[in-house]
Protein backbone atom coordinates (compact mmCIF):
# COMPACT_ATOMS: atom_id res chain seq x y z
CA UNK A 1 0.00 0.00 0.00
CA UNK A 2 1.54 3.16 -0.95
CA UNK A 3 1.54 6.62 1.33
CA UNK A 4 -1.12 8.06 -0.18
CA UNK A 5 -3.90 5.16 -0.13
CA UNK A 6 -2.35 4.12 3.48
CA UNK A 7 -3.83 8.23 4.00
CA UNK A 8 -7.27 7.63 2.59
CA UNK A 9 -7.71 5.25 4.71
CA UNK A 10 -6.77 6.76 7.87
CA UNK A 11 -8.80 9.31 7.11
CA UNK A 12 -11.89 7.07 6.24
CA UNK A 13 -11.35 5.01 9.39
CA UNK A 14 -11.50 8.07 11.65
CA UNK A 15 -14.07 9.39 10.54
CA UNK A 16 -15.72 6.22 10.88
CA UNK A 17 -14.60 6.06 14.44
CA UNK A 18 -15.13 9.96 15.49
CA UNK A 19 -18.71 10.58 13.42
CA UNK A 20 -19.98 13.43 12.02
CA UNK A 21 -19.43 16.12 14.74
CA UNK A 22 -15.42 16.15 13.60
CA UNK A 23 -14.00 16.43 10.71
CA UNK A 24 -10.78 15.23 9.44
CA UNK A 25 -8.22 17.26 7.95
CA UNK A 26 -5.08 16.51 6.50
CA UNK A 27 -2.47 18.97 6.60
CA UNK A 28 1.21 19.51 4.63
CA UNK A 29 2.95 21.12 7.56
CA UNK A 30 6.46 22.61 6.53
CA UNK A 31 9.08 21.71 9.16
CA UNK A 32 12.96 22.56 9.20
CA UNK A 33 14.79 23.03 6.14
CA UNK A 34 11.68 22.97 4.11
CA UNK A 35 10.91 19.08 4.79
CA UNK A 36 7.77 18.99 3.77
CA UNK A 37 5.29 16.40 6.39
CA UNK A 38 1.81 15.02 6.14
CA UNK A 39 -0.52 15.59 9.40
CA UNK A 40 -3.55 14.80 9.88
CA UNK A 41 -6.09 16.61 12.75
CA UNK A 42 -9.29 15.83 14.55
CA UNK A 43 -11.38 19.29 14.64
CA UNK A 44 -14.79 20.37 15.64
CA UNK A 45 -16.30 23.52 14.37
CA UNK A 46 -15.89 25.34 17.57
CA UNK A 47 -12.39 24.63 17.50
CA UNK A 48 -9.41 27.15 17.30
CA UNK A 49 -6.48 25.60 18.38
CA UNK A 50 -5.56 21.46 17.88
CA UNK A 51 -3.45 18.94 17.58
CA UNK A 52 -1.71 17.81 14.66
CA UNK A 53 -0.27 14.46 14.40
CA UNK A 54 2.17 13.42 11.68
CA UNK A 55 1.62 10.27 9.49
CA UNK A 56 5.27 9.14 8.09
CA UNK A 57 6.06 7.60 11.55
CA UNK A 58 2.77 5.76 11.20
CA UNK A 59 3.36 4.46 7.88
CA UNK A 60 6.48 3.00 8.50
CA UNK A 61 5.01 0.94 11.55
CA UNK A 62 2.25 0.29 8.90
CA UNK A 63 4.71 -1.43 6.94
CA UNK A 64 6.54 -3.17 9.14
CA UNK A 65 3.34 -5.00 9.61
CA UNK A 66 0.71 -2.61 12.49
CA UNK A 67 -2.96 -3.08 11.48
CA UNK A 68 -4.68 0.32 10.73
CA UNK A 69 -7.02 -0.22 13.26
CA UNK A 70 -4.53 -0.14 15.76
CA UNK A 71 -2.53 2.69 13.88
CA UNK A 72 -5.89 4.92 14.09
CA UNK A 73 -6.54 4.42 18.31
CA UNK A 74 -3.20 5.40 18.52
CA UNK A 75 -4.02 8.36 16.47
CA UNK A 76 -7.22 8.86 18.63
CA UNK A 77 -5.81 8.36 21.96
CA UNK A 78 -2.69 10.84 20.75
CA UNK A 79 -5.35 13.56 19.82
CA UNK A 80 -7.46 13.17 23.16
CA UNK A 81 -4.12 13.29 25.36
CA UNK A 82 -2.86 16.64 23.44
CA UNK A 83 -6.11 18.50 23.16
CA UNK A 84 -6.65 18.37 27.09
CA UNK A 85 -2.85 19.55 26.84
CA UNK A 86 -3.97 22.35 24.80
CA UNK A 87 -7.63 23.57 26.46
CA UNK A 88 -5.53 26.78 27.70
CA UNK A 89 -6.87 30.78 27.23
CA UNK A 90 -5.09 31.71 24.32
CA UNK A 91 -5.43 35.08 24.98
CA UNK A 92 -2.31 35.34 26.81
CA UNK A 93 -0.29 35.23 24.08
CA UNK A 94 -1.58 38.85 22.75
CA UNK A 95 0.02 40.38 26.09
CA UNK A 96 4.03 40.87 25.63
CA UNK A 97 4.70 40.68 29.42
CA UNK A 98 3.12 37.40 30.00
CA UNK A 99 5.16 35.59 27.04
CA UNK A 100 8.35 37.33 26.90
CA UNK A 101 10.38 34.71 29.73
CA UNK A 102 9.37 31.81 27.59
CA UNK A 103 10.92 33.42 24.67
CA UNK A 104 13.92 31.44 23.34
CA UNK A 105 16.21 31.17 20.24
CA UNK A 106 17.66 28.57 17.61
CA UNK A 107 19.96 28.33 14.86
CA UNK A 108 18.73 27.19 11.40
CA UNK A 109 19.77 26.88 7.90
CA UNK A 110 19.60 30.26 5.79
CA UNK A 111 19.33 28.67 2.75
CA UNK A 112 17.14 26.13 3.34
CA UNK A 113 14.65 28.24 5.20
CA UNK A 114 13.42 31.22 2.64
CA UNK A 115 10.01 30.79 2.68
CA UNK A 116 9.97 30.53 6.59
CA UNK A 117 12.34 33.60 6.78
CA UNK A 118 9.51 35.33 4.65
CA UNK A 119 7.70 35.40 7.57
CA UNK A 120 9.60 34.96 10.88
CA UNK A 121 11.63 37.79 12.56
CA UNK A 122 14.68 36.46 12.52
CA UNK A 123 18.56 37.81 12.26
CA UNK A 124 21.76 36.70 10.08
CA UNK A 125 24.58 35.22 11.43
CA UNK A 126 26.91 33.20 9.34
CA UNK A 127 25.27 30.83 7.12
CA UNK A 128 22.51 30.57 9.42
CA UNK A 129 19.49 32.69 10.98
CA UNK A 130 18.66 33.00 14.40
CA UNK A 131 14.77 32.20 14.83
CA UNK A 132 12.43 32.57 17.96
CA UNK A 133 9.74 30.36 19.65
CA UNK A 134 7.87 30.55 22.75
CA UNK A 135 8.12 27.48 24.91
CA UNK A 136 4.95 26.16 26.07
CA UNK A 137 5.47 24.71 30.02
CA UNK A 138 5.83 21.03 30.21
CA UNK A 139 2.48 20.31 31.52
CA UNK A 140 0.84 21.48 28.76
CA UNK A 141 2.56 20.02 25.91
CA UNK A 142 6.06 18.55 27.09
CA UNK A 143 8.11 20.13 24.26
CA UNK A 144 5.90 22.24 22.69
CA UNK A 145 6.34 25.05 20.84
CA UNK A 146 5.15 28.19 19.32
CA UNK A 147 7.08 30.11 16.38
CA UNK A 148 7.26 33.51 16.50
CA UNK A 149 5.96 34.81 13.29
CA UNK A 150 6.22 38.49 12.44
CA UNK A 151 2.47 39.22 12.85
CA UNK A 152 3.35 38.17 16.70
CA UNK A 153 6.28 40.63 16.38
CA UNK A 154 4.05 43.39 15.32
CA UNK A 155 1.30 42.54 18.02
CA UNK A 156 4.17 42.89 20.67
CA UNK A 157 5.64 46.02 19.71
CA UNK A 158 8.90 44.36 19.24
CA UNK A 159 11.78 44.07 16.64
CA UNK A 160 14.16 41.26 15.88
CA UNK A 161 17.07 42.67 17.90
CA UNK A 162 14.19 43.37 21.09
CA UNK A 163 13.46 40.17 20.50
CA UNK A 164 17.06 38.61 20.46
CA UNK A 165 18.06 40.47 23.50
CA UNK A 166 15.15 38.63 25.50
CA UNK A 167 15.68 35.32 23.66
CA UNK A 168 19.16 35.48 24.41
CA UNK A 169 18.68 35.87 28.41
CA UNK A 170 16.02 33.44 28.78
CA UNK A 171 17.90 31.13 26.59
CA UNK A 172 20.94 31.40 28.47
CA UNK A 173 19.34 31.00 31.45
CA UNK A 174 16.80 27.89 31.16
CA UNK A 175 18.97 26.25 28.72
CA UNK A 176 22.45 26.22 30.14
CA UNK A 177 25.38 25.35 27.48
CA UNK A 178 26.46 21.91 28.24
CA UNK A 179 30.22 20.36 27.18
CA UNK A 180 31.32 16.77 26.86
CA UNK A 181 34.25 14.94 25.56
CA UNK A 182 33.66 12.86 22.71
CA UNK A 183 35.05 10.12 25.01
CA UNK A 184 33.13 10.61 27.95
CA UNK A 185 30.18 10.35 25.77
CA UNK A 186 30.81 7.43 24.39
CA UNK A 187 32.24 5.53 27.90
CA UNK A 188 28.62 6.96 29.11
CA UNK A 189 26.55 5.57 25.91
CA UNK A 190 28.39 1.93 25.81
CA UNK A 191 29.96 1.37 29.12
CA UNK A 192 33.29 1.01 27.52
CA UNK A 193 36.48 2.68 28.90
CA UNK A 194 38.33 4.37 26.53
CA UNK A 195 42.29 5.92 26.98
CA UNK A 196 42.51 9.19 26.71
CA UNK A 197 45.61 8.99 24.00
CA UNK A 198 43.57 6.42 22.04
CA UNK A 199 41.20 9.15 20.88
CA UNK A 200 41.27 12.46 19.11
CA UNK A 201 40.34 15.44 21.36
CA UNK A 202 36.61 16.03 20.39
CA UNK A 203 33.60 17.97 22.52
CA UNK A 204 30.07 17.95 21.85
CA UNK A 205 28.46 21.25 22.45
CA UNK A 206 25.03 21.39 23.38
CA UNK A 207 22.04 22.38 26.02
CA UNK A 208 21.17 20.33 29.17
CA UNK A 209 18.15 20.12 27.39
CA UNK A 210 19.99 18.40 24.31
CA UNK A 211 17.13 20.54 22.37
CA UNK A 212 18.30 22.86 19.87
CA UNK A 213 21.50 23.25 21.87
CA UNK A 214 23.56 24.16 18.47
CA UNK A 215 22.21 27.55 19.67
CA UNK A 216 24.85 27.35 22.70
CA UNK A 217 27.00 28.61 20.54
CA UNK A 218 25.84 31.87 20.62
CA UNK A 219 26.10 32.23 23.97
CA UNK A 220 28.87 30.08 25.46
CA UNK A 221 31.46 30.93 27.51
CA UNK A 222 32.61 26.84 27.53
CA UNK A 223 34.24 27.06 24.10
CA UNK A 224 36.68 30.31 25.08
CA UNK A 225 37.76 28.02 28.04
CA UNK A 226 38.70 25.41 25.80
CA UNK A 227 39.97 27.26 22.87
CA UNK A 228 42.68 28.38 25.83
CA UNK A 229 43.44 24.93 27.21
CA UNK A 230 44.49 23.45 23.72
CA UNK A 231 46.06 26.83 23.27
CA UNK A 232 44.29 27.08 19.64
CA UNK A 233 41.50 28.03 17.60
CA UNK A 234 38.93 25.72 17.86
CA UNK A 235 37.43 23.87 14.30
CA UNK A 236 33.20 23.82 14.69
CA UNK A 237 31.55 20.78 13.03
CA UNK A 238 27.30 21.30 12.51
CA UNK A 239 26.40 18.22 13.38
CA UNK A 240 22.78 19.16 13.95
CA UNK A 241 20.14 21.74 15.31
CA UNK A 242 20.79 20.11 18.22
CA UNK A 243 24.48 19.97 18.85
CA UNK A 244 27.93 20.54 17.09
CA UNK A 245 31.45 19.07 17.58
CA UNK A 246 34.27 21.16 18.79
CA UNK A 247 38.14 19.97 17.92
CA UNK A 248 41.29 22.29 18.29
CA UNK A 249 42.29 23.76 14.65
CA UNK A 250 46.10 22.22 14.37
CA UNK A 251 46.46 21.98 10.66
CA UNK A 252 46.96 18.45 11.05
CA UNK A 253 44.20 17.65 8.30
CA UNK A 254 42.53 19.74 5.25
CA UNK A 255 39.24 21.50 5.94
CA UNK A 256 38.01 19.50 2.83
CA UNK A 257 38.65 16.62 5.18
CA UNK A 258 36.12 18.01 8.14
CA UNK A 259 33.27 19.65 5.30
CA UNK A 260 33.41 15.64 3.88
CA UNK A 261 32.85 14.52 7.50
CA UNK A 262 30.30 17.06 7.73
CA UNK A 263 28.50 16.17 4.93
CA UNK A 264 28.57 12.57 5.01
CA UNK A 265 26.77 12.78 8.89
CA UNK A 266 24.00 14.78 7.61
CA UNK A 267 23.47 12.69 4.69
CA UNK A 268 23.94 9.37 6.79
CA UNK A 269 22.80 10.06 9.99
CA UNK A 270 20.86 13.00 10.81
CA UNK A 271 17.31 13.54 9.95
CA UNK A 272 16.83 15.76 7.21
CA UNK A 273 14.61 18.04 9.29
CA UNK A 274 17.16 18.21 11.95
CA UNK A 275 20.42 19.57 9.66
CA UNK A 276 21.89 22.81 10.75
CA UNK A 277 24.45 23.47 7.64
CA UNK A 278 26.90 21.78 6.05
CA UNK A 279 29.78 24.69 6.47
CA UNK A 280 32.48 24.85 8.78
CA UNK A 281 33.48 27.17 11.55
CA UNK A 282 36.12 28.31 13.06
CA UNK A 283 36.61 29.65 17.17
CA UNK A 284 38.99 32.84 16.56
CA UNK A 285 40.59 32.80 19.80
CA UNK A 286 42.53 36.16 19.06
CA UNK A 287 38.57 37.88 19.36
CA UNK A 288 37.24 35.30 20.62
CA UNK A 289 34.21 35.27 18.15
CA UNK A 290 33.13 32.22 15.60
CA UNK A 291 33.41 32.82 12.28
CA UNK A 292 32.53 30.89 8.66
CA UNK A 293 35.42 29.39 7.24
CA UNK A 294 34.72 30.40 3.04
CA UNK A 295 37.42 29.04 1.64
């Protein structure tokens, strides 16, 4: 059965299952780096705010051999669960004062986010754009998120830089930059010790949160510290929206060598959703500022 039919009939068996007061709508949501996913929500007419839950996940469990009907009270029992999450007074959100601490920041791709750009406040840096999103509290929707669009901007009174400045204290502050050797992850993730000598000295840099922690970099005070222990400038590997790699700069292999390392992780192993670029950067410890590396 092929994405599309496996669809229809989703949408035929909920309807079936929910009757005639809902109606079911399928949705092409536009995620990160223009990935383009298929939801599907449960609405009544009175309803202004619901939950949208994506179908590519589904299909694959489809085909590795779930029945539909047990594919559609997941659905069901997904959509009940989120829209008692989401029964909150939306009218908050109009009021700058009462959304401005859960304001926070991430990095994204430039190029691979026009149309979003088109209508997000949002600032340059590198070959990426800082973007904004209010953080819904973990008892309403663990995760959750809002994205500041620039008709929010407008309601607010605000500008991108009013809204960076906020961003980048609440940020900083609920999302503390975190550091780990390369090594010390991997002991922690296997079990296995590991000599120091036997392995190149490489960081991950990230949030506690380990949630759109390539953003730390925009704010931490970690990679300075380490920039001076090796004594050198520090390469910067994307390897997602969620975290990038950190090894010192000593010439001892061709940048071509860490953009094909690059490259082949966010081909191989990262979703495409979740790339951040596939440049390189460079820790300038003489002004202690991260820059592109062009050439």
């Amino acid at each position: 059965m092929g994405f599309q039919t496996f669809v229809d009939n989703i949408v035929d068996l909920l309807q079936e299952r929910m009757g005639d007061p809902y109606e079911i709508k399928v949705i092409r949501v536009t995620k990160n780096n223009d990935v383009e996913l298929t939801g599907i929500a449960i609405t009544r007419q009175e309803d202004s705010i619901f939950p949208t839950i994506y179908l590519e996940g589904l299909y694959e469990e489809f085909k590795e051999g779930a029945r539909l009907s047990t594919l559609v009270e997941k659905i069901i029992n997904c959509h009940e669960e989120q829209s008692m999450a989401l029964e909150l007074d939306m009218d908050f959100f109009r009021d700058y004062s009462r959304v401005k601490d859960r304001i926070f920041y991430k990095l994204v791709s430039f190029e691979k986010n026009k149309k979003f750009l088109k209508d997000a406040p949002h600032l340059r840096w590198n070959d990426l754009a800082i973007v904004f999103y209010y953080a819904l509290e973990d008892d309403v929707v663990e995760g959750g998120s809002i994205a500041v669009k620039r008709q929010h901007m407008l309601m607010w009174k605000q500008n991108a830089e009013s809204l960076y400045r906020q961003a980048n204290r609440n940020t900083k502050r609920g999302m503390p930059e975190l550091l780990v050797s390369m090594r010390e992850l991997v002991m922690e993730l296997t079990g296995v010790w590991i000599r120091e000598a036997d392995t190149i000295p490489m960081y991950v840099l990230t949030n506690q949160d380990k949630r759109f922690g390539a953003a730390a970099m925009l704010y931490s005070e970690k990679i300075g510290e380490l920039a001076e222990r090796f004594g050198s400038d520090l390469l910067i590997l994307p390897s997602s929206i969620h975290e990038v790699l950190l090894i010192p700069d000593d010439h001892s292999r061709e940048y071509a060598f860490y953009r094909q390392m690059v490259e082949e992780v966010n081909r191989t192993q990262v979703e495409p959703e979740e790339v951040l670029s596939y440049g390189l950067y460079r820790y300038c410890r003489k002004n202690s500022e991260i820059e592109e590396i062009i050439s």
